[in-house]
Protein backbone atom coordinates (compact mmCIF):
# COMPACT_ATOMS: atom_id res chain seq x y z
CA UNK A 1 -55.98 -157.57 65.66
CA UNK A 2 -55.20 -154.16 63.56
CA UNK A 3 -58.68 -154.28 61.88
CA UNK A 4 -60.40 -154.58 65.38
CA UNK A 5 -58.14 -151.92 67.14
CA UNK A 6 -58.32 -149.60 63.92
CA UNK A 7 -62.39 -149.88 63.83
CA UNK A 8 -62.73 -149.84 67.77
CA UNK A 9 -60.28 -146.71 67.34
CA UNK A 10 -62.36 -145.35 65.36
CA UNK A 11 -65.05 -144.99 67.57
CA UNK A 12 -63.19 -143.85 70.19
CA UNK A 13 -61.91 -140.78 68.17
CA UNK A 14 -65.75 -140.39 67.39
CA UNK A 15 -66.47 -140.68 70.82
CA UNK A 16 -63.73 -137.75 71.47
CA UNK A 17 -65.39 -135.94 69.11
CA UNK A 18 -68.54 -136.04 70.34
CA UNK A 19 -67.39 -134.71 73.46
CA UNK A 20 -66.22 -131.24 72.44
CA UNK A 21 -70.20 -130.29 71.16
CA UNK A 22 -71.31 -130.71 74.70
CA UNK A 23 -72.29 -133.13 77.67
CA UNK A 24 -75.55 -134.08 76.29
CA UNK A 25 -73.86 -135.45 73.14
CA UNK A 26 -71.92 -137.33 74.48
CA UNK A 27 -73.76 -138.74 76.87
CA UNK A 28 -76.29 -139.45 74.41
CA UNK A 29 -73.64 -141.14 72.20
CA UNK A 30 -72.63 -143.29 74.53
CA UNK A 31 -76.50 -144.64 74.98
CA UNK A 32 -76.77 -145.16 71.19
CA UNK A 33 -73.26 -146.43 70.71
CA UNK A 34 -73.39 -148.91 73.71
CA UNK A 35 -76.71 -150.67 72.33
CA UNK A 36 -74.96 -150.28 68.95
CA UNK A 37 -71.62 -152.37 69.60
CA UNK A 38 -73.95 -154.83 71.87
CA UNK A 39 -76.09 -155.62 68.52
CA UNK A 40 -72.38 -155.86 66.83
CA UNK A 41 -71.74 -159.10 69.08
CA UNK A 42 -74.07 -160.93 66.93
CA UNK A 43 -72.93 -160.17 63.23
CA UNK A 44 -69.43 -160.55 64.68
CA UNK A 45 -69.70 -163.93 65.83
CA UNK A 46 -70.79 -164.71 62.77
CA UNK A 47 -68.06 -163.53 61.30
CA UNK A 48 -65.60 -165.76 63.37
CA UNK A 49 -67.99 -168.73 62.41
CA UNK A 50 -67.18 -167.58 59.01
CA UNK A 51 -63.65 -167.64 59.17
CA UNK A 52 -64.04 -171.09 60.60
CA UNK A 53 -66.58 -172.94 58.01
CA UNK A 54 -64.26 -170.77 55.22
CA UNK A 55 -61.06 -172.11 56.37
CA UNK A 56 -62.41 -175.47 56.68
CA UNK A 57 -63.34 -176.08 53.08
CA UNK A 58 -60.43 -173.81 51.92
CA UNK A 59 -58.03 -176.51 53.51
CA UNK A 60 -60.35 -179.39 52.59
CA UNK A 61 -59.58 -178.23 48.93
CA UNK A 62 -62.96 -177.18 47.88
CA UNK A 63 -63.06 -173.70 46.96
CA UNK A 64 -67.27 -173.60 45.87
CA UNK A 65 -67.68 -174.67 48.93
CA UNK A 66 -65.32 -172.14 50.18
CA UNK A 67 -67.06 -169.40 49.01
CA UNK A 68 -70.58 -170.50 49.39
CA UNK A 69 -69.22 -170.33 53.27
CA UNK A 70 -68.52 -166.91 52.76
CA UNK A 71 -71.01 -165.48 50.96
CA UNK A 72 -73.86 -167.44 53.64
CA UNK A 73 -71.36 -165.95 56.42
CA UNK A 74 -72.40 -162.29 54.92
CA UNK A 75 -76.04 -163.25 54.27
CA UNK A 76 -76.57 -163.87 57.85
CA UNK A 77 -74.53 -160.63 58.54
CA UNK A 78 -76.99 -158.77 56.65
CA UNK A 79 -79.97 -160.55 57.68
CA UNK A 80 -78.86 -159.71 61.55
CA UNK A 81 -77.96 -156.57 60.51
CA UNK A 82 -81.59 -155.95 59.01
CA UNK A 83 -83.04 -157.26 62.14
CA UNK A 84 -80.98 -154.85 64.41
CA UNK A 85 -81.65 -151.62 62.11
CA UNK A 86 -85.25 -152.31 62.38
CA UNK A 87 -84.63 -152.75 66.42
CA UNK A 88 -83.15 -149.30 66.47
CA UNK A 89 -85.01 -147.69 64.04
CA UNK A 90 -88.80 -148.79 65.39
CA UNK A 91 -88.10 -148.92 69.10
CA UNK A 92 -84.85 -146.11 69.34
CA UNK A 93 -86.91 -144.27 72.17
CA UNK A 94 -87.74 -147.15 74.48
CA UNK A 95 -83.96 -148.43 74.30
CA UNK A 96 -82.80 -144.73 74.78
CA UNK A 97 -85.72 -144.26 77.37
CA UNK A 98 -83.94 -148.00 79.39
CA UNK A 99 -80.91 -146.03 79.62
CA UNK A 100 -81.36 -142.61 80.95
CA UNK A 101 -84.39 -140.78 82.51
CA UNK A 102 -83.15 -137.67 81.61
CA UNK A 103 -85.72 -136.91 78.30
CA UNK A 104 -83.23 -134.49 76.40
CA UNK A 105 -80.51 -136.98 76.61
CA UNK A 106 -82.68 -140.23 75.83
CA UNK A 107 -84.34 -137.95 72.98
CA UNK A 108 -80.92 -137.44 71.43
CA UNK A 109 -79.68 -140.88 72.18
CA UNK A 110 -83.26 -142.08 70.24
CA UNK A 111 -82.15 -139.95 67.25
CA UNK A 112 -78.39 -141.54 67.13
CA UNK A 113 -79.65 -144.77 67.44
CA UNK A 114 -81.39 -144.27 64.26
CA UNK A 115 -78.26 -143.01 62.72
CA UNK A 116 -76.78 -146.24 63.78
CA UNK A 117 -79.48 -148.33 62.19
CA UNK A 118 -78.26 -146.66 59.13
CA UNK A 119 -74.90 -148.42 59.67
CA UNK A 120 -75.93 -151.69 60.79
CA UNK A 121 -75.44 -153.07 57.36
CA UNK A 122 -72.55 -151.89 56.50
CA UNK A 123 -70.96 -153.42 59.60
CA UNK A 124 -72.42 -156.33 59.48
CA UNK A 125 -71.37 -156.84 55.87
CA UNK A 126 -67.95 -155.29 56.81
CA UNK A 127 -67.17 -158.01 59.75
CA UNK A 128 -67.95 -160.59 58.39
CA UNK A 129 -66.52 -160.42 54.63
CA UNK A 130 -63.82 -159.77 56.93
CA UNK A 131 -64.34 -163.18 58.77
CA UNK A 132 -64.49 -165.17 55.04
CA UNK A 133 -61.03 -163.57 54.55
CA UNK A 134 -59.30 -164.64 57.57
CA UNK A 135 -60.88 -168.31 56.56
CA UNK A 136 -58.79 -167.88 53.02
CA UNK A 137 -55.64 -166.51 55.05
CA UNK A 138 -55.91 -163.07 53.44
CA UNK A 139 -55.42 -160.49 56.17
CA UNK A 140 -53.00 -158.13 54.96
CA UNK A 141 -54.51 -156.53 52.21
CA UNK A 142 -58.18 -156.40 54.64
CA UNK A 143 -55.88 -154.99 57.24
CA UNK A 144 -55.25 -151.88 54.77
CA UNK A 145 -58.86 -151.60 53.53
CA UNK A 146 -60.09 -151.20 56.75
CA UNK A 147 -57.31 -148.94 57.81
CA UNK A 148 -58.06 -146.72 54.70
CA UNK A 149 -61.53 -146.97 54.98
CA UNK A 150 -61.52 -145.69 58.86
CA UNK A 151 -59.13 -143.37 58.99
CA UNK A 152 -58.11 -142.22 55.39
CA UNK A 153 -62.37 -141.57 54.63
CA UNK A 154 -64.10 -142.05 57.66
CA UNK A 155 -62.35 -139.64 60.27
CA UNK A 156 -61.62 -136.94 58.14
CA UNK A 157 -65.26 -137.69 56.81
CA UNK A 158 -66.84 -137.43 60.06
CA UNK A 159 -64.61 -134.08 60.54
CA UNK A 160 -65.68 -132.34 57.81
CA UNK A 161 -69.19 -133.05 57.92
CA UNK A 162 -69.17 -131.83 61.77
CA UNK A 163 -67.31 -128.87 61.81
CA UNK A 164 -66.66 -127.55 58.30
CA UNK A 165 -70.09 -128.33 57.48
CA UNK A 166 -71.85 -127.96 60.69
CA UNK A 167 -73.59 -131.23 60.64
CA UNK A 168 -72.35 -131.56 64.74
CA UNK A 169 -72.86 -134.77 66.07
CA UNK A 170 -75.01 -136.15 63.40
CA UNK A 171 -71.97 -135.45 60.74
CA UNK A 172 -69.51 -137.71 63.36
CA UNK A 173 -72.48 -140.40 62.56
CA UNK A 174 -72.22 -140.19 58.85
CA UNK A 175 -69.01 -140.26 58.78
CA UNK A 176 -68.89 -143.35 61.02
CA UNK A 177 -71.34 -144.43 58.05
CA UNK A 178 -69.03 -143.49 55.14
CA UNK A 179 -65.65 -145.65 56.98
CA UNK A 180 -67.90 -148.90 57.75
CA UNK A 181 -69.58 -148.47 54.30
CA UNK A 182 -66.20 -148.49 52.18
CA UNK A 183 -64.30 -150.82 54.58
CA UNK A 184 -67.74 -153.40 53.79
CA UNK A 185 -67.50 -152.51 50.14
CA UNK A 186 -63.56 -152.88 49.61
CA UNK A 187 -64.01 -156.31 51.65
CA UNK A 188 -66.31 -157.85 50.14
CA UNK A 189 -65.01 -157.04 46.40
CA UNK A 190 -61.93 -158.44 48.17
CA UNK A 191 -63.79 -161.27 48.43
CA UNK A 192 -65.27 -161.40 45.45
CA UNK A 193 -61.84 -161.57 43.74
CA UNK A 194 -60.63 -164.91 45.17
């Protein structure tokens, strides 16, 4: 439950963020991140079917098998991910274009959502190594990764490369980018390890 409520938190603070460059951004945001977390759903179901074919063999005793449930869990992750990137990255405008009618806003909103294909691997690697954990009953140390990872890099990430840098909202993205890309890094080594 802390993982989900310290990524989900995440994006809200992002989304808070966003606010303060303008109307536009946000609204924008909102477009790109709304198609974003629907395109999650899929990578994190996987990752609960992870944690289940995981935890089966774990408590069956067979560890190869174990893991070979894990790593498959992340290859799909990936593979979905790959798929939704693509989505975002080739068709960005019409999705933006489904959601608003206002051009400046679904032009923006087709920009994010290519920052968000950027990201799409990095979640989908990041939820489910996290599901392959939960199968081998190793949530605490996760729990910290992804808490470091959020809001020990990404935040103050995202924050810098906004406003100290002047990035604006496409800074908040990237540093969205950086927190899903260490939290899937330090998971799956995680993972790697057992």
């Amino acid at each position: 439950g802390a993982i989900l409520l310290a990524e989900a938190g995440l994006f809200v603070a992002v989304s808070v963020l966003m606010a303060r460059i303008g109307e536009q951004t946000i609204a924008a945001y909102q477009v790109a991140i709304n198609f974003a977390s629907v395109t999650f759903m899929i990578p994190m179901g996987i990752g609960f079917a992870t944690t289940v074919r995981v935890g089966y063999f774990q408590g069956a005793g067979d560890a190869v098998a174990a893991r070979l449930a894990g790593y498959t869990g992340m290859a799909l992750g990936l593979g979905n991910a790959a798929f939704n990137a693509s989505l975002m990255w080739l068709a960005g405008g019409l999705i933006a274009a489904a959601y608003s009618r206002d051009p400046a806003i679904a032009a923006q909103a087709a920009g994010f959502l290519a920052l968000a294909g950027a990201f799409q691997f990095f979640d989908g690697l990041q939820v489910t190594a996290n599901g392959a954990l939960r199968g081998l009953k190793d949530t605490r140390i996760p729990m910290l990764i992804t808490l470091a990872a959020y809001w020990l890099l990404g935040l103050p990430v995202a924050w810098g490369l906004a406003f100290g840098l002047g990035l604006g909202a496409d800074g908040l993205w990237w540093g969205l980018t950086a927190g899903l890309g260490a939290a899937a890094l330090g998971l799956s080594l995680r993972f790697r390890r057992h």
